[in-house]
PDB file of N, CA and C in Angstrom:
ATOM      1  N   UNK A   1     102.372  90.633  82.245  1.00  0.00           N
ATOM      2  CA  UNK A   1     102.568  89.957  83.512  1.00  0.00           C
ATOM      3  C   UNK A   1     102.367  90.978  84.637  1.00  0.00           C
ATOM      4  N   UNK A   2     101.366  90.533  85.563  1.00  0.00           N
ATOM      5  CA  UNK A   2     101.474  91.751  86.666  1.00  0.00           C
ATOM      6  C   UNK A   2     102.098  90.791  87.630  1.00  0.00           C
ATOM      7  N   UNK A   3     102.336  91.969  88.697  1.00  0.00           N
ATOM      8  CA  UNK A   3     103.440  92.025  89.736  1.00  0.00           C
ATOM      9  C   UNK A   3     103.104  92.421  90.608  1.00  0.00           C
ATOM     10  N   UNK A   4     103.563  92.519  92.279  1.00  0.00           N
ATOM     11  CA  UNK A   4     103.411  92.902  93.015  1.00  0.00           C
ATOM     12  C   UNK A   4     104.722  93.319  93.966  1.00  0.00           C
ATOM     13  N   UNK A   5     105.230  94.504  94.424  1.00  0.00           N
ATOM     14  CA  UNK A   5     106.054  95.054  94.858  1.00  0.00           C
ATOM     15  C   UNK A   5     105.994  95.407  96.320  1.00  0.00           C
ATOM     16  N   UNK A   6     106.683  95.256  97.426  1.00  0.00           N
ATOM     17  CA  UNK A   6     107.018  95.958  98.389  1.00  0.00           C
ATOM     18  C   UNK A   6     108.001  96.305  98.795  1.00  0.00           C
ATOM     19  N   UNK A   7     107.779  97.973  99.164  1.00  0.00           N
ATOM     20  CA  UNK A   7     108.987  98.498  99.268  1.00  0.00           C
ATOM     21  C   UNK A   7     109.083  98.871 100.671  1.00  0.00           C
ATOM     22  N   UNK A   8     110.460  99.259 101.273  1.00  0.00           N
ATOM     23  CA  UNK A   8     110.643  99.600 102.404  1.00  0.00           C
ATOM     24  C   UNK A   8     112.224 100.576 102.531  1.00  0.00           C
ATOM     25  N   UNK A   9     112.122 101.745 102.479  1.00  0.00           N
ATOM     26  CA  UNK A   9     112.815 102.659 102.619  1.00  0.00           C
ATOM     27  C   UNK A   9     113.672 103.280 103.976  1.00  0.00           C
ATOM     28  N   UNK A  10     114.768 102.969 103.797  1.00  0.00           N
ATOM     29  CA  UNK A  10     115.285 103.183 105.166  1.00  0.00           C
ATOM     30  C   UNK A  10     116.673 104.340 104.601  1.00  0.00           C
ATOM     31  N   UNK A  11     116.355 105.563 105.329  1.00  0.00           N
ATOM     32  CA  UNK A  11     117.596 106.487 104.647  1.00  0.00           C
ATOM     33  C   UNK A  11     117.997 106.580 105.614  1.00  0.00           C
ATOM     34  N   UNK A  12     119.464 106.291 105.644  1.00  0.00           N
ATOM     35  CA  UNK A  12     120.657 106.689 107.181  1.00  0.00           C
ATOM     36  C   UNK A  12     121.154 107.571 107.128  1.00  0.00           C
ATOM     37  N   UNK A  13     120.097 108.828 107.589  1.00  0.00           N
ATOM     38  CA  UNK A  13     120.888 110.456 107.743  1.00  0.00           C
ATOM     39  C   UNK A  13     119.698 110.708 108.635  1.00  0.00           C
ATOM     40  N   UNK A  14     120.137 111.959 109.108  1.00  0.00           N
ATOM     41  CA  UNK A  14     119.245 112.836 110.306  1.00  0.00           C
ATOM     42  C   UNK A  14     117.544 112.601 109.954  1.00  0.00           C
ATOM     43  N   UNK A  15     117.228 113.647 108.643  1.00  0.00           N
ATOM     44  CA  UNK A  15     116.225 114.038 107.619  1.00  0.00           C
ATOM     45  C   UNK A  15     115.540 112.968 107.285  1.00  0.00           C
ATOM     46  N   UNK A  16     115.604 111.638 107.849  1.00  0.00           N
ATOM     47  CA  UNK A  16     115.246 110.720 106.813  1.00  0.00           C
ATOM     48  C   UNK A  16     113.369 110.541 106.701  1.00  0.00           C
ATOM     49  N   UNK A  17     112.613 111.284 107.331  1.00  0.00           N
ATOM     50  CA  UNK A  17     111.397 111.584 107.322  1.00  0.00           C
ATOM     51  C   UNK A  17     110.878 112.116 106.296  1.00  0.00           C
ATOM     52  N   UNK A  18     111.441 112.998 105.676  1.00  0.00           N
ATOM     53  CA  UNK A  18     111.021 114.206 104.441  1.00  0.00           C
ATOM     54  C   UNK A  18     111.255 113.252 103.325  1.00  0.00           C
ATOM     55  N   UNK A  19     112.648 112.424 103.060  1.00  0.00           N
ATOM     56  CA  UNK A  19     113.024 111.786 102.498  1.00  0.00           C
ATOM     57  C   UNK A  19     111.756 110.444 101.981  1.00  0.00           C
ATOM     58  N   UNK A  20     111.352 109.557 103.494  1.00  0.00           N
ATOM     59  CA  UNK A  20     110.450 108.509 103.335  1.00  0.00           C
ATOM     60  C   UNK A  20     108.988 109.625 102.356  1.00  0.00           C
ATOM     61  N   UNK A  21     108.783 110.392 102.862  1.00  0.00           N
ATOM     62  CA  UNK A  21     107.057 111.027 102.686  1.00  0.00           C
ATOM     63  C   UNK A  21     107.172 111.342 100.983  1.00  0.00           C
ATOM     64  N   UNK A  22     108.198 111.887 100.683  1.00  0.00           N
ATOM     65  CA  UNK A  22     108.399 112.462  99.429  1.00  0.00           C
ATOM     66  C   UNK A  22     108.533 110.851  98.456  1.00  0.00           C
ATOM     67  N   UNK A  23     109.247 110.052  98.791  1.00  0.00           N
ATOM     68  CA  UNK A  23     109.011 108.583  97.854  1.00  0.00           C
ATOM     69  C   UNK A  23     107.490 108.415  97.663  1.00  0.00           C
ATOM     70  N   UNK A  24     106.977 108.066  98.869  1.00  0.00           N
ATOM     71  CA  UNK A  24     105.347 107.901  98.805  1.00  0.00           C
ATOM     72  C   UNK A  24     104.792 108.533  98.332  1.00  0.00           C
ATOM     73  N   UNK A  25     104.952 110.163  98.383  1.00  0.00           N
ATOM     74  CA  UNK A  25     103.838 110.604  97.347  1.00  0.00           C
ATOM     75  C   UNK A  25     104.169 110.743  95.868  1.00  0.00           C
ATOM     76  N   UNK A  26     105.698 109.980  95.563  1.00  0.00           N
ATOM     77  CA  UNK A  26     105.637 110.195  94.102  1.00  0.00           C
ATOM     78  C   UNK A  26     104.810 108.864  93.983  1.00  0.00           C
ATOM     79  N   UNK A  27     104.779 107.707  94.481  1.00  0.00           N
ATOM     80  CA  UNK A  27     104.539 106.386  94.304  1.00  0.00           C
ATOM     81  C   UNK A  27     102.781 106.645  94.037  1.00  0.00           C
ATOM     82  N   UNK A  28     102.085 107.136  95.062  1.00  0.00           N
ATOM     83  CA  UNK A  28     100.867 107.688  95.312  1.00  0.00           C
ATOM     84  C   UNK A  28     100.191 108.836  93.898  1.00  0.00           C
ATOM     85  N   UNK A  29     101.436 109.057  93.392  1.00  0.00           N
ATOM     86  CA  UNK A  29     101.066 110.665  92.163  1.00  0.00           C
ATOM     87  C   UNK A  29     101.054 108.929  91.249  1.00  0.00           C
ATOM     88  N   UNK A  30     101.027 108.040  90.624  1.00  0.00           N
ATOM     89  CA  UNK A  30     101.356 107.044  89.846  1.00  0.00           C
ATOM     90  C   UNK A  30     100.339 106.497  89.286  1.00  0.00           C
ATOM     91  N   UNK A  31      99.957 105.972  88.464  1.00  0.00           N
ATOM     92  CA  UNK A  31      98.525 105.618  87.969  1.00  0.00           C
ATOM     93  C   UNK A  31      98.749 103.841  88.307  1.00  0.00           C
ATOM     94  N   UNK A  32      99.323 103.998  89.172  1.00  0.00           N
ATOM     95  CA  UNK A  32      99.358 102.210  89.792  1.00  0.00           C
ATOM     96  C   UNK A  32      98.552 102.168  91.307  1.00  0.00           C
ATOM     97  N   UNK A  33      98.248 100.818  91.555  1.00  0.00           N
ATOM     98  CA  UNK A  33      97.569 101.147  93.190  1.00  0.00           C
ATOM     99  C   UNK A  33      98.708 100.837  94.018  1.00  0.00           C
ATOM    100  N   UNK A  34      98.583 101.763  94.987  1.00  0.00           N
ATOM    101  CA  UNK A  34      99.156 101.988  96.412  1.00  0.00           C
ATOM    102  C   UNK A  34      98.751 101.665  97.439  1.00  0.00           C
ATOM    103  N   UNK A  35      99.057 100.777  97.909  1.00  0.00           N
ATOM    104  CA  UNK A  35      98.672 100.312  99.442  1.00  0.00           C
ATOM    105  C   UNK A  35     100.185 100.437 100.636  1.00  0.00           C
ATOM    106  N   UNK A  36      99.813 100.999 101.500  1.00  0.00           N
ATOM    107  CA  UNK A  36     100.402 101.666 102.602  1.00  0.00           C
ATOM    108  C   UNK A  36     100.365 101.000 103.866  1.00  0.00           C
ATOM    109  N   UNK A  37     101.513 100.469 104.702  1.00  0.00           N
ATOM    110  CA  UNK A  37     101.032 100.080 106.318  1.00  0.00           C
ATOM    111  C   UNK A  37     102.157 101.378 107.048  1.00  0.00           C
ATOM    112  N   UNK A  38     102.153 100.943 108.206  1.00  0.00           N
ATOM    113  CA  UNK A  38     103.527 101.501 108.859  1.00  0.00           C
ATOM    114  C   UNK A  38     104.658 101.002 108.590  1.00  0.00           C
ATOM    115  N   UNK A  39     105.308  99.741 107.973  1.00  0.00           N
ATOM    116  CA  UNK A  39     106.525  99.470 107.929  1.00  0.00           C
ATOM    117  C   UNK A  39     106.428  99.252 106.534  1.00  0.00           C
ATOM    118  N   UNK A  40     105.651  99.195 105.107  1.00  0.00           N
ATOM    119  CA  UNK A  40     106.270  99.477 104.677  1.00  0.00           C
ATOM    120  C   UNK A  40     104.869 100.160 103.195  1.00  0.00           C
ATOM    121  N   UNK A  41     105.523  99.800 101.998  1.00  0.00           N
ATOM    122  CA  UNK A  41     104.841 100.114 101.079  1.00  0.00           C
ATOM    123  C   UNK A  41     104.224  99.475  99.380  1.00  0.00           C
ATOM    124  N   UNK A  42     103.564  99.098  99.540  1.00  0.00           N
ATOM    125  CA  UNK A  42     103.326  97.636  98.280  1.00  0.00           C
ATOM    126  C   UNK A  42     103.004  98.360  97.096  1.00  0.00           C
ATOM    127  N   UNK A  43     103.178  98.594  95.649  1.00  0.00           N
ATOM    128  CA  UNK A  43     103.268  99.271  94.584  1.00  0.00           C
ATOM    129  C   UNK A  43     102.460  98.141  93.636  1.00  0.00           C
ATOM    130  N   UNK A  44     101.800  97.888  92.924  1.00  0.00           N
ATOM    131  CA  UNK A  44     100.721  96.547  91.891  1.00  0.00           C
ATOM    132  C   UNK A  44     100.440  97.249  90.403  1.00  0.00           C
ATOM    133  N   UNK A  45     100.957  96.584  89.455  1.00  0.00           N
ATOM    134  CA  UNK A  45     100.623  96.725  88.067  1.00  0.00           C
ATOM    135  C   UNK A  45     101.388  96.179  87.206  1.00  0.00           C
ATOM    136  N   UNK A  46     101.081  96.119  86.250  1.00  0.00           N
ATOM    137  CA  UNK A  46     101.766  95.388  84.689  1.00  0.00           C
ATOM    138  C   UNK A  46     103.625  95.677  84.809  1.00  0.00           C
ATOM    139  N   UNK A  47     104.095  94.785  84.922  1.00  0.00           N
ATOM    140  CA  UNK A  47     105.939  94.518  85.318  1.00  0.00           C
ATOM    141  C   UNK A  47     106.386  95.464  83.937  1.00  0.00           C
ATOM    142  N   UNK A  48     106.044  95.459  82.769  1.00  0.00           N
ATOM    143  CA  UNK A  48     106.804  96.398  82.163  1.00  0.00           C
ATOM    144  C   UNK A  48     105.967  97.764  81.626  1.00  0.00           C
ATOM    145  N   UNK A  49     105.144  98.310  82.712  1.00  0.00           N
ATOM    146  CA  UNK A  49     104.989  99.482  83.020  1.00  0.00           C
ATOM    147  C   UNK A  49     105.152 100.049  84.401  1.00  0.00           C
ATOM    148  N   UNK A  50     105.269  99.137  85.401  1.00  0.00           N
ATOM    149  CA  UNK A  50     105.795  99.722  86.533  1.00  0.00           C
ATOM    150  C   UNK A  50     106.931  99.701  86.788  1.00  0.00           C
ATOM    151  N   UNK A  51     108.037  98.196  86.464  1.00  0.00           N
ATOM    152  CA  UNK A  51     109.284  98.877  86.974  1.00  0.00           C
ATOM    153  C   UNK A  51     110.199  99.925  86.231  1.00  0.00           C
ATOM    154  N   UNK A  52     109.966 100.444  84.980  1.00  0.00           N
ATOM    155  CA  UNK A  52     110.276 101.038  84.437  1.00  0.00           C
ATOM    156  C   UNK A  52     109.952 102.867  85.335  1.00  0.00           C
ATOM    157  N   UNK A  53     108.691 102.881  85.910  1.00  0.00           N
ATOM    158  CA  UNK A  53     108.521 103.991  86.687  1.00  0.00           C
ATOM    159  C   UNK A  53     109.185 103.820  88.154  1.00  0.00           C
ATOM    160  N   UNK A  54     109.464 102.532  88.621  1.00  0.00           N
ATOM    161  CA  UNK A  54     109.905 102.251  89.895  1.00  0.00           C
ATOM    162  C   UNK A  54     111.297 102.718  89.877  1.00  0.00           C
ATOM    163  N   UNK A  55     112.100 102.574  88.872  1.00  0.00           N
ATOM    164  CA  UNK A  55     113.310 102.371  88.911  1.00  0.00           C
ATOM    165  C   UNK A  55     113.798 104.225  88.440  1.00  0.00           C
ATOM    166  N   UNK A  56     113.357 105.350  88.193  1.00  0.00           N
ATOM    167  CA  UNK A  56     113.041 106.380  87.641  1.00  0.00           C
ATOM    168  C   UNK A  56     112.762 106.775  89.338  1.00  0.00           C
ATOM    169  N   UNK A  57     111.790 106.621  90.432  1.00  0.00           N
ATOM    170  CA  UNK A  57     110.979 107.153  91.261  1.00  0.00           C
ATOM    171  C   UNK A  57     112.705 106.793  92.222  1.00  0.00           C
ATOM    172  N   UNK A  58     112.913 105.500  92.025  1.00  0.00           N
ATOM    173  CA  UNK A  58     114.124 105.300  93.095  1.00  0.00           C
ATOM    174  C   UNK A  58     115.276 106.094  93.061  1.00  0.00           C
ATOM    175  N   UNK A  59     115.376 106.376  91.461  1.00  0.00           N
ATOM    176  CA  UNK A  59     116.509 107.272  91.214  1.00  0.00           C
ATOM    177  C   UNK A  59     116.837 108.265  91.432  1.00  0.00           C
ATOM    178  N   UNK A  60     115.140 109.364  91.674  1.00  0.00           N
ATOM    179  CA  UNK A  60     115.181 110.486  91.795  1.00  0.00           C
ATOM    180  C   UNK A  60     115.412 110.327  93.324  1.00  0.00           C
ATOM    181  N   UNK A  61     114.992 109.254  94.017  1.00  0.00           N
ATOM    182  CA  UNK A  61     115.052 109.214  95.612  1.00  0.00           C
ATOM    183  C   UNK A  61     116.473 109.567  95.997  1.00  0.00           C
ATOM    184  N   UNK A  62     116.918 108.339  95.324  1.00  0.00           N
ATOM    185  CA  UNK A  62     118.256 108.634  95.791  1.00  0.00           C
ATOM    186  C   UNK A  62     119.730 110.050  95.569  1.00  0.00           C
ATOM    187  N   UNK A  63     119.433 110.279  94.257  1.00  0.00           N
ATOM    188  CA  UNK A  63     120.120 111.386  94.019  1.00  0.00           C
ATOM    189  C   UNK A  63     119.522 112.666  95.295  1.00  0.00           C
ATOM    190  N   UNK A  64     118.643 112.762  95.810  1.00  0.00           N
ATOM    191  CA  UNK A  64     118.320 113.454  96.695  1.00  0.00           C
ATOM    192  C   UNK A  64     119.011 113.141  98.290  1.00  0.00           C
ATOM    193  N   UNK A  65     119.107 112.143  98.594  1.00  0.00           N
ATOM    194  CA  UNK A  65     119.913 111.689  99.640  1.00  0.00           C
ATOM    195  C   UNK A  65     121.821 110.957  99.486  1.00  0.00           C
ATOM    196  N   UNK A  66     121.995 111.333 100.982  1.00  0.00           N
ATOM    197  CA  UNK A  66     123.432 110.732 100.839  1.00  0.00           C
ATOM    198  C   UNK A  66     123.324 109.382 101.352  1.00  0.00           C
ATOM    199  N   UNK A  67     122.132 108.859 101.545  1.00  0.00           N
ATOM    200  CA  UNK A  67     122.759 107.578 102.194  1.00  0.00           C
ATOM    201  C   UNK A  67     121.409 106.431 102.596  1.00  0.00           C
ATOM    202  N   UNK A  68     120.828 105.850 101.630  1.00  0.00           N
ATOM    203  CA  UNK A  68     119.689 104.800 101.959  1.00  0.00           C
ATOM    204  C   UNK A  68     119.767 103.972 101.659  1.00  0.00           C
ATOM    205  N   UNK A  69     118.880 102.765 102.271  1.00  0.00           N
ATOM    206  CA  UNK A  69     119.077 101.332 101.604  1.00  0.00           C
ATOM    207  C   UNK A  69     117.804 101.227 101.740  1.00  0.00           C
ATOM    208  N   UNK A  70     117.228 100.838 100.624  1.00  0.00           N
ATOM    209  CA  UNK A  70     115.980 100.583  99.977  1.00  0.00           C
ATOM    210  C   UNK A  70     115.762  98.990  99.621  1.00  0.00           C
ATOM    211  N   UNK A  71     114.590  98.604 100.189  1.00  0.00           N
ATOM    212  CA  UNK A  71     114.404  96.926 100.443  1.00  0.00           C
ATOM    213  C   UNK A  71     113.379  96.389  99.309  1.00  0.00           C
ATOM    214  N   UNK A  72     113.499  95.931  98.626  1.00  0.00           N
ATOM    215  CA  UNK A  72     112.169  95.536  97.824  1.00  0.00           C
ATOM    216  C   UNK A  72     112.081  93.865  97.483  1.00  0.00           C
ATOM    217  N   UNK A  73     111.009  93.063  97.399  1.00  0.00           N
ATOM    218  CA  UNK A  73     110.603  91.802  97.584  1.00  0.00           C
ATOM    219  C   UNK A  73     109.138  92.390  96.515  1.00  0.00           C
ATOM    220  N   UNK A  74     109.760  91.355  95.027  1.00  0.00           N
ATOM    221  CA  UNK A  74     108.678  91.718  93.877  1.00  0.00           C
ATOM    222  C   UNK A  74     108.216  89.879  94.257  1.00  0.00           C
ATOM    223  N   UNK A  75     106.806  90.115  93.800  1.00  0.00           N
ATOM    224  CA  UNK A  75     105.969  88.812  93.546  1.00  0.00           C
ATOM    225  C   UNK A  75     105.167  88.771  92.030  1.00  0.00           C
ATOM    226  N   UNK A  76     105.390  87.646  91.286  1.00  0.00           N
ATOM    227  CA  UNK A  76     104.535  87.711  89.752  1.00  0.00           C
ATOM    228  C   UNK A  76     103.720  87.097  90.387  1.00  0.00           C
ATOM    229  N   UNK A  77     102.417  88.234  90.392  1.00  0.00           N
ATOM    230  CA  UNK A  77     100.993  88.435  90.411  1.00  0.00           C
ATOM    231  C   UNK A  77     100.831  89.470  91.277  1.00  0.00           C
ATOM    232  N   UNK A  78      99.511  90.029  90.931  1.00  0.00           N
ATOM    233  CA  UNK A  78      99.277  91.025  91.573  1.00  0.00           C
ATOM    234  C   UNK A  78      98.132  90.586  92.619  1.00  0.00           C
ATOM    235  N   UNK A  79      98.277  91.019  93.931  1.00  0.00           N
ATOM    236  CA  UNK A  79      98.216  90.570  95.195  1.00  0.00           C
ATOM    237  C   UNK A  79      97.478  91.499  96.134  1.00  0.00           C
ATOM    238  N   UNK A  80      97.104  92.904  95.176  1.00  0.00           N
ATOM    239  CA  UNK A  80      96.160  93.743  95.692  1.00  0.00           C
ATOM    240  C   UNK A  80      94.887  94.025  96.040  1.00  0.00           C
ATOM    241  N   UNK A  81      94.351  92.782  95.884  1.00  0.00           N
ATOM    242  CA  UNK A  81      93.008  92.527  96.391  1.00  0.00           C
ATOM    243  C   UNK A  81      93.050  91.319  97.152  1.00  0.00           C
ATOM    244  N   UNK A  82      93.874  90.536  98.003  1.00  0.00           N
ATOM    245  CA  UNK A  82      94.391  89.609  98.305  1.00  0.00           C
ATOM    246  C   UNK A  82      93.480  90.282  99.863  1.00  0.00           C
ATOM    247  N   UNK A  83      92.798  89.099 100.149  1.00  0.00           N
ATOM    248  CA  UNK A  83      92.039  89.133 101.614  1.00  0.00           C
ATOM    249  C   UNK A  83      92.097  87.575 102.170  1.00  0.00           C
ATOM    250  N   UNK A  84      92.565  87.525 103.521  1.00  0.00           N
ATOM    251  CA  UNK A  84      93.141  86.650 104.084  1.00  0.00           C
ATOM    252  C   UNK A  84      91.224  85.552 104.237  1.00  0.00           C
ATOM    253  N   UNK A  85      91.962  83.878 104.167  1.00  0.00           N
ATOM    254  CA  UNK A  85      90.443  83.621 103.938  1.00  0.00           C
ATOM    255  C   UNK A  85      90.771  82.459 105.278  1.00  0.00           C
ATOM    256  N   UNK A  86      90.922  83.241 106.175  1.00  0.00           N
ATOM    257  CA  UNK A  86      90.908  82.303 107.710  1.00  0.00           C
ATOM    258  C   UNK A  86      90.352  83.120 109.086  1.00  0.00           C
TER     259      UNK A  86
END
C-alpha cells in the first residue's frame, strides 16, 4: 500500500532552525521521494517501509530537542506526481 505523508515541524525553543534543517536532510538522505514547500514537507512510498523509517527519523528528532510538536496528515496513495488538472 503506498502512502503519502506531510509533515510539518514546529520546535518551541530558541534553535528551532538547526532543529527543522537537520529533520529534512535526514528525510532527503532516504531512498523515498521528497517534496519540499515553505510550510511544510510531504515524504511518498510503500506504508510498511516508510513509516517504519518515519517513526526512527522522528525519534531521533526529538530526543535532540526539548520541546516540538510535529504535525502529520498521512493519505493511502501516493500523491507525488499529483498535478492539478484546472
Amino acid at each position: 500500500m503506498e502512502v503519502s505523508i506531510e509533515l510539518t515541524m514546529s520546535p518551541l525553543q530558541d534553535d528551532f532552525e538547526s532543529h527543522i534543517i537537520d529533520f529534512i536532510k535526514e528525510l532527503r538522505a532516504s531512498p523515498f521521494k521528497v517534496l519540499e514547500n515553505p510550510l511544510s514537507t510531504q515524504i511518498f512510498g510503500p506504508y510498511n517501509k516508510l513509516m517504519p523509517f518515519l517513526t526512527q527519523a522522528i525519534e531521533n528528532s526529538l530526543s535532540r530537542q526539548d520541546a516540538v510538536l510535529i504535525y502529520m496528515k498521512l493519505v493511502k496513495s501516493n500523491r507525488a506526481d499529483y498535478h492539478p488538472h484546472f
